[in-house]
N, C-alpha and C. Protein backbone atom coordinates (compact mmCIF):
# COMPACT_ATOMS: atom_id res chain seq x y z
N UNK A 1 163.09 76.22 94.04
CA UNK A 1 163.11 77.02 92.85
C UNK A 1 164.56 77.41 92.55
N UNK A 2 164.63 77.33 91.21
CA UNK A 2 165.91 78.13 90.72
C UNK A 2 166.47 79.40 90.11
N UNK A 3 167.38 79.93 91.10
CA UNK A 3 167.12 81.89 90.56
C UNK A 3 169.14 82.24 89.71
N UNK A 4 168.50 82.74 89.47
CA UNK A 4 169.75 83.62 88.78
C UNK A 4 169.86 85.22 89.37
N UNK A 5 171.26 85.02 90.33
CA UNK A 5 171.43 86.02 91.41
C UNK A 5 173.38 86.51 91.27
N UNK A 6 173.50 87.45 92.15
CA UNK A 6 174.77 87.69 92.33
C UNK A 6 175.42 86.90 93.44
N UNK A 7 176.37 86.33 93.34
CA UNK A 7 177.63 86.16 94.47
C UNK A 7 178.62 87.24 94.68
N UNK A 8 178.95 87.11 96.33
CA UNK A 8 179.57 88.41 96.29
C UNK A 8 180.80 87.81 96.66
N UNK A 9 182.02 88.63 96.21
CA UNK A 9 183.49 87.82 96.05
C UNK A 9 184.32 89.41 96.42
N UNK A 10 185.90 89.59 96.01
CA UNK A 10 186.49 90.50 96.20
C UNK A 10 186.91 90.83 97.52
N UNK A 11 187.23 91.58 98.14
CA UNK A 11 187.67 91.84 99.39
C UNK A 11 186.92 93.64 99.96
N UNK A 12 187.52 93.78 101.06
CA UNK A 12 186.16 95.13 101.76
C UNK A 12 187.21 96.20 100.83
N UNK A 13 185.67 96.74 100.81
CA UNK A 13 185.59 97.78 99.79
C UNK A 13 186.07 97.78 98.26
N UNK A 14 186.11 96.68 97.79
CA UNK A 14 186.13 96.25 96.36
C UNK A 14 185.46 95.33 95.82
N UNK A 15 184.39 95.49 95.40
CA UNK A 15 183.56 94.24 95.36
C UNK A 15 183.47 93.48 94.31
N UNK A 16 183.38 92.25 93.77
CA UNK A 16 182.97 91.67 92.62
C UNK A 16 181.89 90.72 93.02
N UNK A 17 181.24 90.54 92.09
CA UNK A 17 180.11 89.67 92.25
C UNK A 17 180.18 88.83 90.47
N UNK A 18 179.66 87.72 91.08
CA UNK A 18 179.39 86.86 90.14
C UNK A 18 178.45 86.50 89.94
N UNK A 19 177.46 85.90 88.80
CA UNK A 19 176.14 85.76 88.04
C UNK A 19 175.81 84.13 88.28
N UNK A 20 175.22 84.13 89.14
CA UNK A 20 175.10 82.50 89.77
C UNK A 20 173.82 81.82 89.31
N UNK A 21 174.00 80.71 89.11
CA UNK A 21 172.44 79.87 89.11
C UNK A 21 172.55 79.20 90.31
N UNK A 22 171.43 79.28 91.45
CA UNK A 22 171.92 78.70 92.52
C UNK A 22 169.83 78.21 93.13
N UNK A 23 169.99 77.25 93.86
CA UNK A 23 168.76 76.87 94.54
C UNK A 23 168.45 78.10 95.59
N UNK A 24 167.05 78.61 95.30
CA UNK A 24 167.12 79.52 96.19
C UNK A 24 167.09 79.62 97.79
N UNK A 25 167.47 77.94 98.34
CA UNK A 25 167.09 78.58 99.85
C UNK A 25 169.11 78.51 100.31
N UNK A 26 169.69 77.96 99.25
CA UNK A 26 170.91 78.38 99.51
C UNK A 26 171.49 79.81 99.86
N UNK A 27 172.44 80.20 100.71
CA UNK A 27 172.72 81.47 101.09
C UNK A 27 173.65 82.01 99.69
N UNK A 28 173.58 83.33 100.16
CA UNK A 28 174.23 84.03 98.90
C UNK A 28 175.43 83.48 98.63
N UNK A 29 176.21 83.26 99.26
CA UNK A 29 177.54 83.17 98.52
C UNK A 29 177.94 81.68 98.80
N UNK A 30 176.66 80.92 99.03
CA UNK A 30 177.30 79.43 99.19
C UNK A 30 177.24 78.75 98.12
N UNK A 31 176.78 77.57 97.76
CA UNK A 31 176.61 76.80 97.02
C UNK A 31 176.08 76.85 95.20
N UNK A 32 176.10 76.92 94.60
CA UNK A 32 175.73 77.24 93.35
C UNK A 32 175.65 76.23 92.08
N UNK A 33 174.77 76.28 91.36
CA UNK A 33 174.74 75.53 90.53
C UNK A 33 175.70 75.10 88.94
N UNK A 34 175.66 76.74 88.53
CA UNK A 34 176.71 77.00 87.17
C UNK A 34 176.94 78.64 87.37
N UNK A 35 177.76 79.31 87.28
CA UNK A 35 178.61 80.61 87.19
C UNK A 35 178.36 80.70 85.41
N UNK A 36 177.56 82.32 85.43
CA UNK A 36 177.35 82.34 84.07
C UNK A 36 177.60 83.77 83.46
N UNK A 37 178.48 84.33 84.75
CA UNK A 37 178.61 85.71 84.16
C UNK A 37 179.52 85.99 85.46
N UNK A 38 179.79 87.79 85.25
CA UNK A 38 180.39 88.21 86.65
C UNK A 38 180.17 89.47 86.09
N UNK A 39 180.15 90.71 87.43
CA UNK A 39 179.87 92.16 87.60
C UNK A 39 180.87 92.39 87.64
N UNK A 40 181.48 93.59 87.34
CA UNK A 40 182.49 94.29 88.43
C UNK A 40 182.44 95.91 88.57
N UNK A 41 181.72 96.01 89.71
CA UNK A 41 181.02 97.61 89.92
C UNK A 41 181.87 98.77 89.85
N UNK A 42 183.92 98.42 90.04
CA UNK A 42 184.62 99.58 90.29
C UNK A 42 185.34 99.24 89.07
N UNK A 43 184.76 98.72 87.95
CA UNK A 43 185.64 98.71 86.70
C UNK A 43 186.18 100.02 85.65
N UNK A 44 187.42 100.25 85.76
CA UNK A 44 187.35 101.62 85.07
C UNK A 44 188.69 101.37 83.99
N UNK A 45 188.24 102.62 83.08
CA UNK A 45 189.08 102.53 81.74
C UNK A 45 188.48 101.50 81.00
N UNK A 46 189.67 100.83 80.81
CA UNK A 46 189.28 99.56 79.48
C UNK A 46 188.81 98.39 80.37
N UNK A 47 188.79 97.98 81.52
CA UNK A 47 188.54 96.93 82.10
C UNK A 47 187.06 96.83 81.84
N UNK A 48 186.96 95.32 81.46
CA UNK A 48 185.35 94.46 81.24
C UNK A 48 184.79 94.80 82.49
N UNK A 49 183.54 95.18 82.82
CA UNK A 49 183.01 95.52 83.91
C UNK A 49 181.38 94.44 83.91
N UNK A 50 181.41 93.81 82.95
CA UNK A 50 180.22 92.86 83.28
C UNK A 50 180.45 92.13 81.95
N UNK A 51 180.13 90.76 82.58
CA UNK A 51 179.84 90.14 81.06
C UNK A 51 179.01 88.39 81.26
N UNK A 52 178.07 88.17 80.62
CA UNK A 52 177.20 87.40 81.11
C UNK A 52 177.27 86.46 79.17
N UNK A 53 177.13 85.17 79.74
CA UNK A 53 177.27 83.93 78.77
C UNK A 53 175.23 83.64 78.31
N UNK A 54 175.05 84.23 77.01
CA UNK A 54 173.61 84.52 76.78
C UNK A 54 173.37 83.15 76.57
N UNK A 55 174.18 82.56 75.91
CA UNK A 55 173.34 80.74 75.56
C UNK A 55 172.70 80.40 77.08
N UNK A 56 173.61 80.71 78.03
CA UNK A 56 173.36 79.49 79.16
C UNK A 56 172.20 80.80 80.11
N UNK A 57 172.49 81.59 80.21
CA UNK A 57 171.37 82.67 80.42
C UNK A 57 169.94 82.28 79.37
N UNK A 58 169.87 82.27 78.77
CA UNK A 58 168.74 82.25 77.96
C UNK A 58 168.11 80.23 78.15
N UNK A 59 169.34 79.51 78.71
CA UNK A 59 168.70 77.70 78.52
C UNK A 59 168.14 77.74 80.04
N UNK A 60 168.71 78.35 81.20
CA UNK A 60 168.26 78.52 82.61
C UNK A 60 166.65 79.26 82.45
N UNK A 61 166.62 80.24 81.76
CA UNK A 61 165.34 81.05 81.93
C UNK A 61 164.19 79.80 81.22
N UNK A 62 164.97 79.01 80.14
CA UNK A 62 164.01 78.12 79.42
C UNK A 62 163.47 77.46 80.17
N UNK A 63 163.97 76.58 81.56
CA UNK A 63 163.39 75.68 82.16
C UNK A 63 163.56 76.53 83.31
N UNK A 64 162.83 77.62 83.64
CA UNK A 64 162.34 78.04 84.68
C UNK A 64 162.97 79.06 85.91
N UNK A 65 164.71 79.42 85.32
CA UNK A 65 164.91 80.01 86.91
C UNK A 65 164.39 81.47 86.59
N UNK A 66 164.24 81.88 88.04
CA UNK A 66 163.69 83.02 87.33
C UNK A 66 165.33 84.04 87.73
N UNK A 67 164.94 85.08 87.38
CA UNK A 67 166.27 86.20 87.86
C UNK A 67 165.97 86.91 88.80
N UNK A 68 166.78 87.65 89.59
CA UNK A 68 166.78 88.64 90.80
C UNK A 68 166.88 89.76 90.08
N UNK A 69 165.90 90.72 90.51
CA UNK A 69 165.42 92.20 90.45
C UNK A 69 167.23 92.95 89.70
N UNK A 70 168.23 92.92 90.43
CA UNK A 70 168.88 93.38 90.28
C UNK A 70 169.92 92.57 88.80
N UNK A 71 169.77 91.36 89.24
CA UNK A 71 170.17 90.35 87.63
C UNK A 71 169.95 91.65 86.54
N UNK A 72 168.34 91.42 86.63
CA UNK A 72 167.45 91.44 85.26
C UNK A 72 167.85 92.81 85.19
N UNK A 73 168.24 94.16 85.65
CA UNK A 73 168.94 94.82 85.52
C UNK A 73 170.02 95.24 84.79
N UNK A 74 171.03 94.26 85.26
CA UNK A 74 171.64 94.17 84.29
C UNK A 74 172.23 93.28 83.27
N UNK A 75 171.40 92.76 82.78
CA UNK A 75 170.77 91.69 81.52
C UNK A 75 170.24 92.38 80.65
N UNK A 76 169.33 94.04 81.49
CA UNK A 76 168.94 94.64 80.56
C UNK A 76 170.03 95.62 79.91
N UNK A 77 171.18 96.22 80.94
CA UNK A 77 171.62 97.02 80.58
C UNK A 77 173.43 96.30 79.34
N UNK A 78 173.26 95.20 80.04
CA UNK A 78 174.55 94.06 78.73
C UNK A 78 173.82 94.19 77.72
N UNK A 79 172.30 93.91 77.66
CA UNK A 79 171.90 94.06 75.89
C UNK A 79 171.74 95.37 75.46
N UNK A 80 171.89 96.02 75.98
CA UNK A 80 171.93 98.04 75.80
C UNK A 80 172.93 98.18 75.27
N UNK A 81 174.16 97.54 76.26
CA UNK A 81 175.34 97.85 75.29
C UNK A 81 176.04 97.22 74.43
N UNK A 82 175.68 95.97 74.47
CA UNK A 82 175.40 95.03 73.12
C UNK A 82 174.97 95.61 71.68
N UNK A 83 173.67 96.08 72.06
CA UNK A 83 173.49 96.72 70.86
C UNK A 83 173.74 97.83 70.12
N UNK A 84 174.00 97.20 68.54
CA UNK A 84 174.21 98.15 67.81
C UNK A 84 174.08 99.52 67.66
N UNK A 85 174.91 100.28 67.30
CA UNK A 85 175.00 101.70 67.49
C UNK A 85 173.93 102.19 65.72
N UNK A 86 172.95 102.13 65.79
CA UNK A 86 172.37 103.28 64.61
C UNK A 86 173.13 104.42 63.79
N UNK A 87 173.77 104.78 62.74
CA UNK A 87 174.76 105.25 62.52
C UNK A 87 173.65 106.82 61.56
């Protein structure tokens, strides 16, 4: 099966993770299919702190991967702040 998960990158105590399509019996941070986004949990000020590529997010979910609990998280929370502000 194919999941859409985090890789974990950065060095101790700074973490980045990246938005992976990867076979799931592969280990976390090995092998991967396409890189389609990246986290970054200690992002502050103006720094991008997540940003995920929706075409290729949305063609992976088409044929089946599914996402990790924590993905879909924040997939939900990029289209939160994606969206438009109601004025």
């Amino acid at each position: 099966m194919v999941v859409i998960r985090l890789a974990r990158g950065g060095s101790k105590a700074r973490p980045f993770f990246s938005i992976v399509v990867a076979d799931k019996r592969v280990r976390r941070d090995g092998r991967f299919i396409e890189r389609i986004g990246f986290y970054n949990p200690t992002a502050v000020g103006g720094a991008e702190g997540l940003r995920i590529a929706q075409d290729r997010l949305t063609y992976w979910k088409s044929v089946g991967a599914q996402a990790s609990p924590t993905v879909e998280r924040l997939i939900n929370q990029g289209a939160k702040a994606a969206a438009p502000v109601a004025a």
